[in-house]
N, C-alpha and C. Protein backbone atom coordinates (compact mmCIF):
# COMPACT_ATOMS: atom_id res chain seq x y z
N UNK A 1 115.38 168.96 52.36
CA UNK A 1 114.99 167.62 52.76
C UNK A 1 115.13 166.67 51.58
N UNK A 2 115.75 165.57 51.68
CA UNK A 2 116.15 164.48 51.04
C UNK A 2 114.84 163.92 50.53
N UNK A 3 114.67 163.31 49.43
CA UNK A 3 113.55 162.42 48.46
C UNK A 3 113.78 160.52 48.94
N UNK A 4 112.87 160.19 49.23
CA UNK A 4 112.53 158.46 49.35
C UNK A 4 112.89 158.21 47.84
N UNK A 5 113.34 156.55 47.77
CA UNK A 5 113.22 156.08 46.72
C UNK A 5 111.74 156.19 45.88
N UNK A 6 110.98 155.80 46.72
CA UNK A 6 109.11 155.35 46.32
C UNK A 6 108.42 156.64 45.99
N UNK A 7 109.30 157.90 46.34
CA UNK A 7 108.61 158.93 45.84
C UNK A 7 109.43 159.51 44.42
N UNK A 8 110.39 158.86 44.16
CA UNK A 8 111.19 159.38 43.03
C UNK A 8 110.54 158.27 41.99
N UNK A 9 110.13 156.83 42.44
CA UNK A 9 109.55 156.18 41.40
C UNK A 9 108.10 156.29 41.42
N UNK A 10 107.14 156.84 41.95
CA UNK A 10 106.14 157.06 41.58
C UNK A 10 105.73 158.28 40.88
N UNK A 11 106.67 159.16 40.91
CA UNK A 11 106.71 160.52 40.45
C UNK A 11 107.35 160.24 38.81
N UNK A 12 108.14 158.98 38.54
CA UNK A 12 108.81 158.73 36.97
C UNK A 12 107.45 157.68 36.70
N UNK A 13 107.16 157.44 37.11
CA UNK A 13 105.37 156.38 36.77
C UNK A 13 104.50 157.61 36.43
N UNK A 14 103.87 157.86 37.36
CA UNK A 14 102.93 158.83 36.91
C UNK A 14 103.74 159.92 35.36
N UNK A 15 104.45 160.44 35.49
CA UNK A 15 104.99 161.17 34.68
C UNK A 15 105.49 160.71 33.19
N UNK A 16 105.63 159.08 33.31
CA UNK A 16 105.86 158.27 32.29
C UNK A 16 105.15 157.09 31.98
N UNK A 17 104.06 156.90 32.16
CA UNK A 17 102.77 155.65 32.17
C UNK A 17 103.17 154.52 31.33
N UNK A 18 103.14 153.28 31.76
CA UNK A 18 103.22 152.09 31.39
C UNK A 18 104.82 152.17 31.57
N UNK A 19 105.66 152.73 32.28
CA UNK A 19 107.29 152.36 32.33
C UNK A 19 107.61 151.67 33.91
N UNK A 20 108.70 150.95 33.52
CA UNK A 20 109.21 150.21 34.65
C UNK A 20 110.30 150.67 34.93
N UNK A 21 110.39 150.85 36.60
CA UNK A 21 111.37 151.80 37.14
C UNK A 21 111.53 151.16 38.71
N UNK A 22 113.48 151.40 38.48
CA UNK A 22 113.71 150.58 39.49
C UNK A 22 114.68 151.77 40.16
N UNK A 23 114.75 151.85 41.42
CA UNK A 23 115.51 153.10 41.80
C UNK A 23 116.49 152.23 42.95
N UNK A 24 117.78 152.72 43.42
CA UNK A 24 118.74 152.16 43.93
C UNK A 24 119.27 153.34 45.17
N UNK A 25 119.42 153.37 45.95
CA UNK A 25 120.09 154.29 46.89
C UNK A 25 121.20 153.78 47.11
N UNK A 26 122.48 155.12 45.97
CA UNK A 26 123.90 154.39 46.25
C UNK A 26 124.65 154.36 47.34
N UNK A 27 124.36 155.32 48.29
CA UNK A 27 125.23 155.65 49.69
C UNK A 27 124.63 155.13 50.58
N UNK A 28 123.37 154.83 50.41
CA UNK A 28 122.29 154.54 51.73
C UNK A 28 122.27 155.96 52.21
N UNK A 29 122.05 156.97 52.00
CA UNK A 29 122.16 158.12 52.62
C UNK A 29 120.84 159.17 52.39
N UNK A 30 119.70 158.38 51.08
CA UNK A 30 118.45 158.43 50.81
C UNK A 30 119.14 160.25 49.68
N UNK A 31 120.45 160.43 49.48
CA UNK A 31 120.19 161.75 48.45
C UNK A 31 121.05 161.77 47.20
N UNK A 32 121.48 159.93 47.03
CA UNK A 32 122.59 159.52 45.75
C UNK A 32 121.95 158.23 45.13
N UNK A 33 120.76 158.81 44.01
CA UNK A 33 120.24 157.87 43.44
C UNK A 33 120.60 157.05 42.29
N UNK A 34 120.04 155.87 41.63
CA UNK A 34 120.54 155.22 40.33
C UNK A 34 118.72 154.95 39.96
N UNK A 35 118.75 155.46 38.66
CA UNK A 35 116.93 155.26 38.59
C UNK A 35 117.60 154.25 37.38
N UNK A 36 116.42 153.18 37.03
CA UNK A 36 116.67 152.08 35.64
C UNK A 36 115.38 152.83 35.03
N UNK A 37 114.68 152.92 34.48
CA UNK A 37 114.42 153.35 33.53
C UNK A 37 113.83 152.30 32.24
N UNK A 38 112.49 152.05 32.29
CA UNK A 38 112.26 151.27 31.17
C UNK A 38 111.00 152.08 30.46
N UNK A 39 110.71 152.36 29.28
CA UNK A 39 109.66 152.12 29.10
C UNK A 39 109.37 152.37 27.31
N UNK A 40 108.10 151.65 26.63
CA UNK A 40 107.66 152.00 25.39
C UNK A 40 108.30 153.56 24.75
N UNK A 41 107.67 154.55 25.82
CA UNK A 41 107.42 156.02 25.54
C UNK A 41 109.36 156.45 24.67
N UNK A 42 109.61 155.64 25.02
CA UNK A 42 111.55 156.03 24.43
C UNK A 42 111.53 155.75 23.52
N UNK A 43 111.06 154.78 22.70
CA UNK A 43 111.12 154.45 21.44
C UNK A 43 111.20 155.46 20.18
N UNK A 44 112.46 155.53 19.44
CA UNK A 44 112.70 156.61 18.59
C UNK A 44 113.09 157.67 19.25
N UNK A 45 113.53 158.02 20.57
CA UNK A 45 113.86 159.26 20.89
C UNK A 45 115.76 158.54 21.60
N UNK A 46 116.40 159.36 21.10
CA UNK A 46 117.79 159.36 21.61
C UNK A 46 117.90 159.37 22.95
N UNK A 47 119.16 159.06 24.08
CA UNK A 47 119.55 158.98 25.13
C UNK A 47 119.22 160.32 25.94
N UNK A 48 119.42 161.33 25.77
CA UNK A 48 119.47 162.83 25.72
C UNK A 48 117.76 162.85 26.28
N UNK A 49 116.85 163.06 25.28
CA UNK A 49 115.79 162.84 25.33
C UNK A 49 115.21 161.95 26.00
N UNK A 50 115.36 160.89 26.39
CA UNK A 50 114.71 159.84 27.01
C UNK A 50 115.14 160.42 28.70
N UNK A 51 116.23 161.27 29.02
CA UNK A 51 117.19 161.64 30.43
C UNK A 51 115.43 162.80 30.12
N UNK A 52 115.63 163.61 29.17
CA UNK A 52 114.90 165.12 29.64
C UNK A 52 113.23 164.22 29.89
N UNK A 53 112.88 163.11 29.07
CA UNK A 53 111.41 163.03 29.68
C UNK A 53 111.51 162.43 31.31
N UNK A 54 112.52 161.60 31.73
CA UNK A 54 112.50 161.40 33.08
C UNK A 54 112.46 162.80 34.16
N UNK A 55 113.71 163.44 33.75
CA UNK A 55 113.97 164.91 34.30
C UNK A 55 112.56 165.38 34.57
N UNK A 56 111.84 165.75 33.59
CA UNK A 56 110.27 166.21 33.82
C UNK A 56 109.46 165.61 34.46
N UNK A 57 109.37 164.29 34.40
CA UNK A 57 108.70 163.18 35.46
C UNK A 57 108.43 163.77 36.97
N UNK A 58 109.70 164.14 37.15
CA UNK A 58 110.47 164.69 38.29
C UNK A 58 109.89 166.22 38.57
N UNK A 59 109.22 167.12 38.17
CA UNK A 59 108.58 167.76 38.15
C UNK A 59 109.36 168.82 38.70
N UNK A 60 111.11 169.49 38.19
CA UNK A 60 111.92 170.36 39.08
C UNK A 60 112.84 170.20 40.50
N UNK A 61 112.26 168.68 40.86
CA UNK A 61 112.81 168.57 42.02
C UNK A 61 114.40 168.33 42.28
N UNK A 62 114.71 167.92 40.75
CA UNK A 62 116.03 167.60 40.69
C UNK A 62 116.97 169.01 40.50
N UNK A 63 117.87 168.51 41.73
CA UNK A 63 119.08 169.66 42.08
C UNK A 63 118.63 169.99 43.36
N UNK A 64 117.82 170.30 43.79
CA UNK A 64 116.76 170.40 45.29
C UNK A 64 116.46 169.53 45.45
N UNK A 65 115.39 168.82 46.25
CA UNK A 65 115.08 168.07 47.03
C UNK A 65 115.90 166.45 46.75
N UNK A 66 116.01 166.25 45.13
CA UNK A 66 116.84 165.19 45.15
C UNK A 66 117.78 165.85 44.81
N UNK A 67 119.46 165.33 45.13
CA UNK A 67 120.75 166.09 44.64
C UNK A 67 121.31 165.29 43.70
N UNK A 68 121.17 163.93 43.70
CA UNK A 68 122.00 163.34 42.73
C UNK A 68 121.34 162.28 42.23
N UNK A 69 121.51 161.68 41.36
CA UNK A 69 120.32 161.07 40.39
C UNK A 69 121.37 160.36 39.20
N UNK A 70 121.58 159.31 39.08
CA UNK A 70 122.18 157.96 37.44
C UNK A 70 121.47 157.68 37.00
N UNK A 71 120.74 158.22 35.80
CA UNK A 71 120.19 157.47 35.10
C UNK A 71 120.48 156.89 34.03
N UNK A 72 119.39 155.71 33.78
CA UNK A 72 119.97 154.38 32.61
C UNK A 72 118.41 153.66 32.56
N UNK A 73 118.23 154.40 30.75
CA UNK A 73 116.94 154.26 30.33
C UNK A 73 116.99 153.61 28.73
N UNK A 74 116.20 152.92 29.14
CA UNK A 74 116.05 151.48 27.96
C UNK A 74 114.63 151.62 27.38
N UNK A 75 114.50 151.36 26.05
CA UNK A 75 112.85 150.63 25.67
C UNK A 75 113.40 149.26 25.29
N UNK A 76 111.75 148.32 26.13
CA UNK A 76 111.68 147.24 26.09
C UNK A 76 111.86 146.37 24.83
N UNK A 77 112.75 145.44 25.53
CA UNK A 77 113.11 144.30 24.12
C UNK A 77 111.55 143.37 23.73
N UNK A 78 111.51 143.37 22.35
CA UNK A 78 110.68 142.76 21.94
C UNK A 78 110.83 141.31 22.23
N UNK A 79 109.55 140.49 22.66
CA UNK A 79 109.76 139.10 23.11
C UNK A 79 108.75 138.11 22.24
């Protein structure tokens, strides 16, 4: 069974606190996602790393219940 957007971003919230996350369904088909990815917690950690703390967010579900997943993760510009 296929993953909702609202459950793939509340699952990278809870799992990543204080980050902003915007999720996209590329096919409309609810199982070819694009997650954005913002938050403090990246700061000082490489691209690589910032993918594995989302991955964990995700708590295993990825490859199962979600199949496909883009991610593109930023820390916030100073204002």
């Amino acid at each position: 069974m296929a993953m909702d957007a609202k459950t793939i971003e509340n699952l990278i919230l809870e799992g990543i606190p204080g980050s902003t996350v915007r999720i996209e369904d590329l096919r409309g088909d609810g199982d070819h996602y694009a997650a954005y990815v913002t938050s403090p917690a990246f700061a000082g950690k490489n691209r690589v790393q910032q993918h594995q703390m989302v991955y964990a967010a995700l708590k295993g579900k990825m490859g199962g219940e979600l199949h496909a997943l883009a991610l593109q993760t930023s820390v916030p510009e100073d204002k």
